[in-house]
Protein backbone atom coordinates (compact mmCIF):
# COMPACT_ATOMS: atom_id res chain seq x y z
CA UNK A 1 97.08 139.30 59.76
CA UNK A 2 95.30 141.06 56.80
CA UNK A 3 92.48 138.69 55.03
CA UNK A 4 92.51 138.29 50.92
CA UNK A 5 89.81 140.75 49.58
CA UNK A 6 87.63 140.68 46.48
CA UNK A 7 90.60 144.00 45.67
CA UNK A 8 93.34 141.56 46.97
CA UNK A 9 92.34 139.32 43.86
CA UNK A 10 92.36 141.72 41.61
CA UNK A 11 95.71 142.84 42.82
CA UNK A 12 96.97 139.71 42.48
CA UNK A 13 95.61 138.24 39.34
CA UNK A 14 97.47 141.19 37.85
CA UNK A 15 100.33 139.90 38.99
CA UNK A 16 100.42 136.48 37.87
CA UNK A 17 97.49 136.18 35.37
CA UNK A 18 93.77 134.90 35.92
CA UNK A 19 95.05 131.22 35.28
CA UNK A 20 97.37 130.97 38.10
CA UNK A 21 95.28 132.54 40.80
CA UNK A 22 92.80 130.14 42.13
CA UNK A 23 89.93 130.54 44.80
CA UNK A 24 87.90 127.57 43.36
CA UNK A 25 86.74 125.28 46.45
CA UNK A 26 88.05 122.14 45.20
CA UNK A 27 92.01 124.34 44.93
CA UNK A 28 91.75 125.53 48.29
CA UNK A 29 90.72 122.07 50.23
CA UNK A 30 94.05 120.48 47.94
CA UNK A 31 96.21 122.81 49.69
CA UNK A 32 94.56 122.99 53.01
CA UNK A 33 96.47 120.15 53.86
CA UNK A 34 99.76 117.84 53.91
CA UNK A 35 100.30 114.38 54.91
CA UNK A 36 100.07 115.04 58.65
CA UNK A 37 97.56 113.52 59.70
CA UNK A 38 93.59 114.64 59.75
CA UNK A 39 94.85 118.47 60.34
CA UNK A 40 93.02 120.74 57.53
CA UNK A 41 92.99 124.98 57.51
CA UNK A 42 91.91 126.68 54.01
CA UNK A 43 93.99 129.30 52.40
CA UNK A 44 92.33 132.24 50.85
CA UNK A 45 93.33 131.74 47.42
CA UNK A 46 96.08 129.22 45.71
CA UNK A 47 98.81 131.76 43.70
CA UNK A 48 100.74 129.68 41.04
CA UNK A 49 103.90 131.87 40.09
CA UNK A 50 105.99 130.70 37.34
CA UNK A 51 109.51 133.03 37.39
CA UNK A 52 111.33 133.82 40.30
CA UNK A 53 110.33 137.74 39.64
CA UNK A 54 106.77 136.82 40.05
CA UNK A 55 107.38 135.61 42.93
CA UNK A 56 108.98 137.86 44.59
CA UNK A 57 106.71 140.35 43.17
CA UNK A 58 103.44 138.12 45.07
CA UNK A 59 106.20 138.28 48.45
CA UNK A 60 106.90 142.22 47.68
CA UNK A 61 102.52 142.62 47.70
CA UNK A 62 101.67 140.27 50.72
CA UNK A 63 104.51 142.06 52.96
CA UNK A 64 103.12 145.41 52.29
CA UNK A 65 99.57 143.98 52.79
CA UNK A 66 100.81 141.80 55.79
CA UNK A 67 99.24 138.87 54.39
CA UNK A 68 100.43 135.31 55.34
CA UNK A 69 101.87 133.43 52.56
CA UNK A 70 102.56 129.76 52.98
CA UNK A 71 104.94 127.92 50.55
CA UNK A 72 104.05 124.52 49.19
CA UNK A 73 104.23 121.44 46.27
CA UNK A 74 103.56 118.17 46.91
CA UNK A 75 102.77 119.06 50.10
CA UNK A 76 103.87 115.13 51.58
CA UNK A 77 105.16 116.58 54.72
CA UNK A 78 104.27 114.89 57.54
CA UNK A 79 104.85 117.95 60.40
CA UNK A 80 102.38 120.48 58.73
CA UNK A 81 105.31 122.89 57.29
CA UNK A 82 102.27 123.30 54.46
CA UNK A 83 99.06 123.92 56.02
CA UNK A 84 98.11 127.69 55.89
CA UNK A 85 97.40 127.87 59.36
CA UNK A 86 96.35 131.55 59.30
CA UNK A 87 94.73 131.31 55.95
CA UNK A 88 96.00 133.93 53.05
CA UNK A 89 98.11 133.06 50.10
CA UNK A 90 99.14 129.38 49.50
CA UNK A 91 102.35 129.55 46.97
CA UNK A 92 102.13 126.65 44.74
CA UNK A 93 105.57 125.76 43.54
CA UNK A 94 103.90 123.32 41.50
CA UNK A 95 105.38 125.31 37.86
CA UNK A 96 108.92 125.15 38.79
CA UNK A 97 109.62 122.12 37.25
CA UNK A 98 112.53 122.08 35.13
CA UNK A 99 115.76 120.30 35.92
CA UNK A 100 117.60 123.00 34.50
CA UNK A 101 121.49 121.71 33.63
CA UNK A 102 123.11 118.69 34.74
CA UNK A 103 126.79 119.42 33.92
CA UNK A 104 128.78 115.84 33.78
CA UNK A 105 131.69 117.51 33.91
CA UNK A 106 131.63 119.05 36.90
CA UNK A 107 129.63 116.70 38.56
CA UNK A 108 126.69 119.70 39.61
CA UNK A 109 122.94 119.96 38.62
CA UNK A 110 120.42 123.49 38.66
CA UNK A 111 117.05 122.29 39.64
CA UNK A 112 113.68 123.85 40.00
CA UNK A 113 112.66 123.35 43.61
CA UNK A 114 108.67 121.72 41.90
CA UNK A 115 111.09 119.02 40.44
CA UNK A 116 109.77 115.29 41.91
CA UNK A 117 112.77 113.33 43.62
CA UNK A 118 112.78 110.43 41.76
CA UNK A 119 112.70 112.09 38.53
CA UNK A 120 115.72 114.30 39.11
CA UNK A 121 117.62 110.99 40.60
CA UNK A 122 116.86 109.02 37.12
CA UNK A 123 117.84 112.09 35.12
CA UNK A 124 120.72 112.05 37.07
CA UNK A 125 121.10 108.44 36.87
CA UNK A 126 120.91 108.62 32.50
CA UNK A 127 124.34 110.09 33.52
CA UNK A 128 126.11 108.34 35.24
CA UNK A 129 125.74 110.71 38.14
CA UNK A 130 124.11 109.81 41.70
CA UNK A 131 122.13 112.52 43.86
CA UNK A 132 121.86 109.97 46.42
CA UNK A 133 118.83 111.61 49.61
CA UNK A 134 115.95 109.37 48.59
CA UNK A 135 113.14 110.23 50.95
CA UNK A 136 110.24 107.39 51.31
CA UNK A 137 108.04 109.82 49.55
CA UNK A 138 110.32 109.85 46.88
CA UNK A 139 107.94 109.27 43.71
CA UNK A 140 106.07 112.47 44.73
CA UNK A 141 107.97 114.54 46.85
CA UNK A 142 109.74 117.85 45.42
CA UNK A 143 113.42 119.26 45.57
CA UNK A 144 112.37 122.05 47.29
CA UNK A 145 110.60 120.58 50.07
CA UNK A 146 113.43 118.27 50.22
CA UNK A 147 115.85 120.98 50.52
CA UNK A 148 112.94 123.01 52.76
CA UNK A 149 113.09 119.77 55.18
CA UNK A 150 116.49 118.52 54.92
CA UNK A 151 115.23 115.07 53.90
CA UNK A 152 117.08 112.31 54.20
CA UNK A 153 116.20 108.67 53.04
CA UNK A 154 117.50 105.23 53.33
CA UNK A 155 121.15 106.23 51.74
CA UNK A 156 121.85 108.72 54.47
CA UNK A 157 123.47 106.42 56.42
CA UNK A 158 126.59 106.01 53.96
CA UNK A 159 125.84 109.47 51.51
CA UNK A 160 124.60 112.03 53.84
CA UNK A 161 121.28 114.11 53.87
CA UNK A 162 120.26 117.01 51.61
CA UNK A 163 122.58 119.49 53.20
CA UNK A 164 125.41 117.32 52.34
CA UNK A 165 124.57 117.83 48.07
CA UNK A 166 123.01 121.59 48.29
CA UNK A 167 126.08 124.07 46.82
CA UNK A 168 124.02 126.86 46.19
CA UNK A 169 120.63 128.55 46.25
CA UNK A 170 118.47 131.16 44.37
CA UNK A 171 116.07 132.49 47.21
CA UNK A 172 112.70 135.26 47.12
CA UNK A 173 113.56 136.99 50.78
CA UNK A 174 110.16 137.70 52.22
CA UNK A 175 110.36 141.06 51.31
CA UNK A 176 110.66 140.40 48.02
CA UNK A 177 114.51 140.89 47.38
CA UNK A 178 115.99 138.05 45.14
CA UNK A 179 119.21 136.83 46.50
CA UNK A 180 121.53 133.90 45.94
CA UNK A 181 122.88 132.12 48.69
CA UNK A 182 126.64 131.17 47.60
CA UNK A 183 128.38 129.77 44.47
CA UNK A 184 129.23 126.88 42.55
CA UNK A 185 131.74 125.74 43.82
CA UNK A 186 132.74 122.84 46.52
CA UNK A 187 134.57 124.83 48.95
CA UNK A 188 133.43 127.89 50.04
CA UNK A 189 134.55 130.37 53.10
CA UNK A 190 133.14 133.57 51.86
CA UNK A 191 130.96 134.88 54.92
CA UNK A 192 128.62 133.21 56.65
CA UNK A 193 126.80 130.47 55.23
CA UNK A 194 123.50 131.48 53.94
CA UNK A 195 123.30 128.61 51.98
CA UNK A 196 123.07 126.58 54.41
CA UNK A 197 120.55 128.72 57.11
CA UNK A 198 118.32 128.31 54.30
CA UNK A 199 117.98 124.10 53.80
CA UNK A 200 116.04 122.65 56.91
CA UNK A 201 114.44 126.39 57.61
CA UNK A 202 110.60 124.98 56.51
CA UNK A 203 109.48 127.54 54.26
CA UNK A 204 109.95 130.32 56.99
CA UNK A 205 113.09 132.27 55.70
CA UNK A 206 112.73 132.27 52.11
CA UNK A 207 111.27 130.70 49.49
CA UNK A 208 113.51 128.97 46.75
CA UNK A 209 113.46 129.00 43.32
CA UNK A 210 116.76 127.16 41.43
CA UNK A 211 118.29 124.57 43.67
CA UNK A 212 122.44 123.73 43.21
CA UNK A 213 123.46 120.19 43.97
CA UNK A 214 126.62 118.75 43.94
CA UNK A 215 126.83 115.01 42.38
CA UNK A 216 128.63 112.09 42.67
CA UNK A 217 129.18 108.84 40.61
CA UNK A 218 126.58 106.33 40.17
CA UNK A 219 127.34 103.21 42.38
CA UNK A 220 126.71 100.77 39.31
CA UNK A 221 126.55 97.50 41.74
CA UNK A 222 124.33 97.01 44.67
CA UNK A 223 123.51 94.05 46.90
CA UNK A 224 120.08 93.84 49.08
CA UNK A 225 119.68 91.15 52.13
CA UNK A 226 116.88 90.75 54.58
CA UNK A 227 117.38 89.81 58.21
CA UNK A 228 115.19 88.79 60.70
CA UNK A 229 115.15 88.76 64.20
CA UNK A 230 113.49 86.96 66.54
CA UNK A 231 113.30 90.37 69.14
CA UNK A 232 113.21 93.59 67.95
CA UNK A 233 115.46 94.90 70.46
CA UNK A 234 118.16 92.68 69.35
CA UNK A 235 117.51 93.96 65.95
CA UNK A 236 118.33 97.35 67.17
CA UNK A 237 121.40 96.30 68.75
CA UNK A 238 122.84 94.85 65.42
CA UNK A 239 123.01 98.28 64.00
CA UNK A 240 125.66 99.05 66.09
CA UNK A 241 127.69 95.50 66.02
CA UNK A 242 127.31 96.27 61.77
CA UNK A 243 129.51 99.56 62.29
CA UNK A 244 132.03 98.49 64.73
CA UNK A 245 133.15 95.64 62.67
CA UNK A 246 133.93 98.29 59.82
CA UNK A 247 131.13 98.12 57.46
CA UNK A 248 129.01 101.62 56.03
CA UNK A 249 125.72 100.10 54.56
CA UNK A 250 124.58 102.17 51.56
CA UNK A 251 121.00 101.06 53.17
CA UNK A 252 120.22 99.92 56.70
CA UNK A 253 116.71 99.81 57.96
CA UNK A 254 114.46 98.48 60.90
CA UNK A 255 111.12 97.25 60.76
CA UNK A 256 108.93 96.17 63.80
CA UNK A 257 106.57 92.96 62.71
CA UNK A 258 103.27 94.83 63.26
CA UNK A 259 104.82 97.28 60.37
CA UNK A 260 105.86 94.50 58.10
CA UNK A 261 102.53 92.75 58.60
CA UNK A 262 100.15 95.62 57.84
CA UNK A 263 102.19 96.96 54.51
CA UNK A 264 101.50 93.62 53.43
CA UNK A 265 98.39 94.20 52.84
CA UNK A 266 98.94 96.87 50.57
CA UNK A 267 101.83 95.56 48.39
CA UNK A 268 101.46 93.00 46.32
CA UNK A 269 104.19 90.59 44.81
CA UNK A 270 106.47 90.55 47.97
CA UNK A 271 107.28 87.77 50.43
CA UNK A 272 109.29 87.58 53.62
CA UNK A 273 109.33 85.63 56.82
CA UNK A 274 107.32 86.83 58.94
CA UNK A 275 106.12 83.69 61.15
CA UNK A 276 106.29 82.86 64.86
CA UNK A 277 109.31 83.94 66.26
CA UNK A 278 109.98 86.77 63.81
CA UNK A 279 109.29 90.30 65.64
CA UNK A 280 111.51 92.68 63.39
CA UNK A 281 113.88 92.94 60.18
CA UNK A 282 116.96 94.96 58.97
CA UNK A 283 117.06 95.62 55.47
CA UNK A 284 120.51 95.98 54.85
CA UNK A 285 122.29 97.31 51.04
CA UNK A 286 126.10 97.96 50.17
CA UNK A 287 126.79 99.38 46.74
CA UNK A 288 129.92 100.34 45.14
CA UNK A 289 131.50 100.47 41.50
CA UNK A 290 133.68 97.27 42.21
CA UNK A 291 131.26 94.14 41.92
CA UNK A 292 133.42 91.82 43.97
CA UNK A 293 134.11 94.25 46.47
CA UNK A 294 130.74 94.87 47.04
CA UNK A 295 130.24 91.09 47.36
CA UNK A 296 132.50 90.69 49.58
CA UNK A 297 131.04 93.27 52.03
CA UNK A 298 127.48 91.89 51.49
CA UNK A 299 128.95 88.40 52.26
CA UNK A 300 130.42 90.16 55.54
CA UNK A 301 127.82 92.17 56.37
CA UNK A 302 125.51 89.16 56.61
CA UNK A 303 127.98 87.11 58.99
CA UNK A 304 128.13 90.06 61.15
CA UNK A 305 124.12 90.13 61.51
CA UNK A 306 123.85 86.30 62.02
CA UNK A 307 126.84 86.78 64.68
CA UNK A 308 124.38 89.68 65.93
CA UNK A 309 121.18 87.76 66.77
CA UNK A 310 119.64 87.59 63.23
CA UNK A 311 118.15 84.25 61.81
CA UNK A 312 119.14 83.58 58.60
CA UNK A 313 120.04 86.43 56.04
CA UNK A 314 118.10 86.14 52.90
CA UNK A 315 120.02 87.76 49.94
CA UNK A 316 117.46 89.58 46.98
CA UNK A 317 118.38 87.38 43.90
CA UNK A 318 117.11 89.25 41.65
CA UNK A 319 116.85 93.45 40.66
CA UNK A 320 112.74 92.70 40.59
CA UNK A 321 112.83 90.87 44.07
CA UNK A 322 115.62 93.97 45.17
CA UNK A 323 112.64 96.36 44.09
CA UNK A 324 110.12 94.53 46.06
CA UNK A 325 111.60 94.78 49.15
CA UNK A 326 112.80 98.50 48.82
CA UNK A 327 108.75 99.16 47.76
CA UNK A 328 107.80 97.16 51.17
CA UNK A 329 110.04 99.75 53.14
CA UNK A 330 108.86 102.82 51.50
CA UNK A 331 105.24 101.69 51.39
CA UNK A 332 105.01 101.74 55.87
CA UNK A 333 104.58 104.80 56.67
CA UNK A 334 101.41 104.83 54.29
CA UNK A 335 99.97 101.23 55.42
CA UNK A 336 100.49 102.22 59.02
CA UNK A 337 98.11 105.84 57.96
CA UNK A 338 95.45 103.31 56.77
CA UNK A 339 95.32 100.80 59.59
CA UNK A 340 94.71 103.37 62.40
CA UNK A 341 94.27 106.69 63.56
CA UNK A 342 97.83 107.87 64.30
CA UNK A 343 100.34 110.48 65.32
CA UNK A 344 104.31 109.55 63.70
CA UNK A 345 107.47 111.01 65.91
CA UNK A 346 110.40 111.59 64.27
CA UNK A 347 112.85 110.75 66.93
CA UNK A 348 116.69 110.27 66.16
CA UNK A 349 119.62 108.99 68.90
CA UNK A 350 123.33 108.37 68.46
CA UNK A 351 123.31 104.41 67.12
CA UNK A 352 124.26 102.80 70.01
CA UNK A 353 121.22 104.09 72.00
CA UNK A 354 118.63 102.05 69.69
CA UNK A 355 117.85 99.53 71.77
CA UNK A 356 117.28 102.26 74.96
CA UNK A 357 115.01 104.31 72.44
CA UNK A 358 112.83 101.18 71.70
CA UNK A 359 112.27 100.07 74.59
CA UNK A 360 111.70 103.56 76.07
CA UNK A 361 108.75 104.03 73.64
CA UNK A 362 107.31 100.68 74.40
CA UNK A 363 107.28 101.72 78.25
CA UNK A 364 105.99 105.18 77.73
CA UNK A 365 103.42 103.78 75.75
CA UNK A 366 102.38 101.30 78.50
CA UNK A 367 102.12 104.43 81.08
CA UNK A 368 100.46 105.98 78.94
CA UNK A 369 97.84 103.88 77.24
CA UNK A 370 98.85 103.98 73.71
CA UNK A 371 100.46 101.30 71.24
CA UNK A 372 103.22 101.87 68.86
CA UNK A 373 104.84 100.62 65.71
CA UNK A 374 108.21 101.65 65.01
CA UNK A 375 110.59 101.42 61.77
CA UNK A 376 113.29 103.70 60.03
CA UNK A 377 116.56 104.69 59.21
CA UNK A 378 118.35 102.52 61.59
CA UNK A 379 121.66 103.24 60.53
CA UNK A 380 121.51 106.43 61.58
CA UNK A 381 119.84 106.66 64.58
CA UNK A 382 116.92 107.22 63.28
CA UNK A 383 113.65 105.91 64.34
CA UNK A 384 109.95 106.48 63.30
CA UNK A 385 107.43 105.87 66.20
CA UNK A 386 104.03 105.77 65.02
CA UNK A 387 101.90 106.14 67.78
CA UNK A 388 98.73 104.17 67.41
CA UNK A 389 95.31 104.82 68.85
CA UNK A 390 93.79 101.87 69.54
CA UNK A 391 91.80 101.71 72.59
CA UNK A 392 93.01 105.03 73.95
CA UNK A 393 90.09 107.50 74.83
CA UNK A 394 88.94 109.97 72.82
CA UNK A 395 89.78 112.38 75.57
CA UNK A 396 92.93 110.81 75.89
CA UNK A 397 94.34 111.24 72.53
CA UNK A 398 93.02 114.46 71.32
CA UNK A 399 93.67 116.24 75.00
CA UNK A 400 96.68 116.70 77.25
CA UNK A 401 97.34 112.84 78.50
CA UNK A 402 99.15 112.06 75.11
CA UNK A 403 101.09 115.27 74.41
CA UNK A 404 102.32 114.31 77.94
CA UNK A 405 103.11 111.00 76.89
CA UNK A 406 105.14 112.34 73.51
CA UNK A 407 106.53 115.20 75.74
CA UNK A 408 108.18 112.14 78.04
CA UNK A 409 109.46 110.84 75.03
CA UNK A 410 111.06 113.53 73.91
CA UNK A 411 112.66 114.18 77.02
CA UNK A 412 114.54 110.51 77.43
CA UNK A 413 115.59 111.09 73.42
CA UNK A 414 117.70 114.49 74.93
CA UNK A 415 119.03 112.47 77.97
CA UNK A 416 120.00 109.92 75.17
CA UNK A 417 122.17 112.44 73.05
CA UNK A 418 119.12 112.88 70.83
CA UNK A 419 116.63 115.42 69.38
CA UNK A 420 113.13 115.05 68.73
CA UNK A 421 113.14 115.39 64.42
CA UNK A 422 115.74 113.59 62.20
CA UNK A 423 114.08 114.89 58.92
CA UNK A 424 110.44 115.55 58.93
CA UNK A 425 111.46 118.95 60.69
CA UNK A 426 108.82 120.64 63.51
CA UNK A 427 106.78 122.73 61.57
CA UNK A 428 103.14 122.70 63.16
CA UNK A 429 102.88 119.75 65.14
CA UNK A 430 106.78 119.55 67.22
CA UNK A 431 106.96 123.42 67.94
CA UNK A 432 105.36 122.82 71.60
CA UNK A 433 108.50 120.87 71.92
CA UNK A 434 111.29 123.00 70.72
CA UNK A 435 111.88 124.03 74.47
CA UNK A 436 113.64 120.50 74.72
CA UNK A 437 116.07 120.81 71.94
CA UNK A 438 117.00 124.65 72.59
CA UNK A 439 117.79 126.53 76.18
CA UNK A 440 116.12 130.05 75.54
CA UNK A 441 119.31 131.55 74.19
CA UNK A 442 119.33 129.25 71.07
CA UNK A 443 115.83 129.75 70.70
CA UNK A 444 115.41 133.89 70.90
CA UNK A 445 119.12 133.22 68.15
CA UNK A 446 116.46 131.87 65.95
CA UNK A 447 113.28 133.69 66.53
CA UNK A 448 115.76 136.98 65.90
CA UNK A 449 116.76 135.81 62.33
CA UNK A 450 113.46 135.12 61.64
CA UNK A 451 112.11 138.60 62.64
CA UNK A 452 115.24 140.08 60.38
CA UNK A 453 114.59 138.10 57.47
CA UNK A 454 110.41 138.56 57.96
CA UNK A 455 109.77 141.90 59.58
CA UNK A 456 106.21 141.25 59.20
CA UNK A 457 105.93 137.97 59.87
CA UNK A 458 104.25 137.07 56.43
CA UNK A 459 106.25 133.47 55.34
CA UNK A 460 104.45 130.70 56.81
CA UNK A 461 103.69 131.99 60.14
CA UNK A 462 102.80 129.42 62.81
CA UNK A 463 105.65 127.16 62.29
CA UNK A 464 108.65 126.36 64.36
CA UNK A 465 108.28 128.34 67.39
CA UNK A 466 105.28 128.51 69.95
């Protein structure tokens, strides 16, 4: 692939203007990386494009020039779908941050894809209107990667992930052609679904520029309950008991005690049990518009956990004690990042299979010489296994003994009814593994639209496939 030259620059800062093309050192090292762990690779030069015609107009340059151009905003991926791994153009998204129309009437929104998650929620939320997929990242996370990544969030479980809200998309094809993927509408059989190819593709089909979403009412009551359990493995098997006696949590997550403990350090003005005898916790939410409805399946949904294994279920009392606890949850992934040196697997099993999943990773861990902490979207089958240095080797952990171990791992979630990402997607780190989730067939169906959509190869390259 072609390098950025000094004429490159000029080239390019014709497109977009001198402020929006950036080779300072400082730029470069901000976009040389994600959240995924210590991995780093510096683009040539940072490109800020502010219409969808100049982007496609930086696409229509790069794929003549064959130069790699790697999408990217907030860039709190945690599979390195943003790192420019062969260097070139990194396409900040970063201007794209209207929220365009929110139309009450019919219950749809038109947002920029640069537009933060928890922003477009409370705009929605001024509304009356709900856009429910609320990743852990989402204070800083953008629509676009959210539709890039198919995120998903604690209120997947009863509302569905992105896919589920995205009617329509305005997409830059890598060779420049501005397309949109299907209408406005919430039924749609009109030829194949483009729409849809496009949300969980990572930045490797297309890169988006207005974002459709369908919304629904606001659920204007919500109750929040903590329950602890004296083995984790017992908390796992819960989930299940919760949705054969009839109840969908709006909310329904696991937390192992090591990840409780160590977020604890980090937030402030939150207090659970967490003594002897307590090893994990679900924290469990219904909503709904109906107050004593929703009461009445908190008061069930409680009784159902005790009946489970859990010690007693402590209800939040209060919206600022509600907002505590939800801060704890989304706050572990970043105190676990702090503690230790780690490496976070994104694995996801039907329900039921919790319990098998957990205590899978504990084994392979033991064979393997590596500890693990473990929380996520339990309700869905959905489990985050940080795996932990500690007093693994050097040689160990950066060489073939631990890919061995994750490779193990991966290969009990398949026998499971599994698949080795829920929502963080494979980007750099999971595409040595796609051989597990695909036979070669599915794989050479992808690699082929990829080569049809990118002749050339140009939108971020490295990702996906080995």
């Amino acid at each position: 692939m072609a390098e950025v030259t000094r004429k490159s620059l000029e080239e390019l800062t014709a497109l977009l203007g001198a402020e929006h093309v950036s080779i300072d050192a400082e730029r470069r090292s901000d976009f040389s990386h994600d959240e995924t762990e210590d991995l780093r690779v510096l683009p040539d030069v940072v490109l800020r494009p502010g219409t969808p015609e100049e982007v496609a107009a930086v696409l229509r340059w790069a794929n003549e020039h064959e130069v790699p151009v790697t999408p990217a905003a907030a860039r709190t991926g945690l599979s390195g779908g943003a790192i420019p791994v062969h260097g070139g153009i990194s396409l900040s998204m970063e201007r794209f941050n209207r929220i365009l129309e929110i139309d009450s009437a019919n219950f749809q929104a038109v947002v920029e894809p640069g537009v933060v998650n928890q922003v477009f929620h409370e705009a929605c939320r001024e509304k009356g209107l709900f856009y429910p997929p609320d990743p852990s990242s989402w204070g800083s996370s953008t629509m676009g990667g959210n539709v890039a990544y198919n995120a998903g969030g604690p209120k997947a479980v009863k509302y569905g992930v992105t896919s589920a809200y995205i009617l329509n998309l305005e997409v830059v094809l890598p060779t420049g052609e501005v397309i949109w993927t299907g209408a406005n509408t919430l039924k749609n059989s009109t030829g194949y679904n483009l729409t849809q190819l496009m949300v969980g593709s990572e930045g490797t089909l297309g890169v988006i520029t207005k974002i459709v979403v369908r919304l629904i009412p606001y659920p204007r009551h919500h109750f929040t309950m903590l329950a602890p359990f004296a083995s984790a493995e017992v908390a796992c098997a819960a989930v299940a008991r919760i949705f054969q006696a009839g109840i969908t949590p709006s909310g329904l997550e696991f937390m192992e005690r090591d990840a409780i403990d160590w977020t604890l350090r980090y937030v402030d003005g939150v207090s659970i049990p967490t003594g002897p005898g307590i090893e994990a916790h679900l924290l469990m939410e219904v909503d709904g518009t109906d107050e004593e409805a929703v009461l009445r399946e908190a008061e069930q949904l409680a009784a159902v956990a005790e009946e489970a294994g859990a010690l007693e279920v402590l209800f939040a009392q209060t919206q600022a004690e509600r907002d505590a606890l939800w801060k704890l949850r989304r706050r572990v992934g970043e105190a676990v990042k702090k503690h230790s040196i780690y490496k976070e697997e994104d694995t996801v099993v039907p329900r039921a299979k919790l319990p098998d999943l957990l205590r899978a990773v504990k084994r392979i861990g033991g064979e393997y010489g590596f500890e693990s902490v473990c929380y996520g979207h339990a309700g869905d089958g959905n489990l985050h296994v940080n795996i932990v240095k500690g007093g693994m080797s050097d040689a160990d952990w950066h060489g073939d003994r631990l890919q061995q171990g994750i490779r193990q791992l991966f290969t009990e979630v398949r026998a499971m009814g599994g698949t080795i990402s829920g929502e963080h997607g494979i980007g750099l780190v999971q595409k040595g593994f796609m051989d597990l989730a695909f036979a070669p067939a599915a794989l050479d169906l992808q690699r082929g639209i990829k080569s049809l959509l990118d002749p050339k190869n140009i939108l971020n390259p490295g990702k996906i496939f080995a």
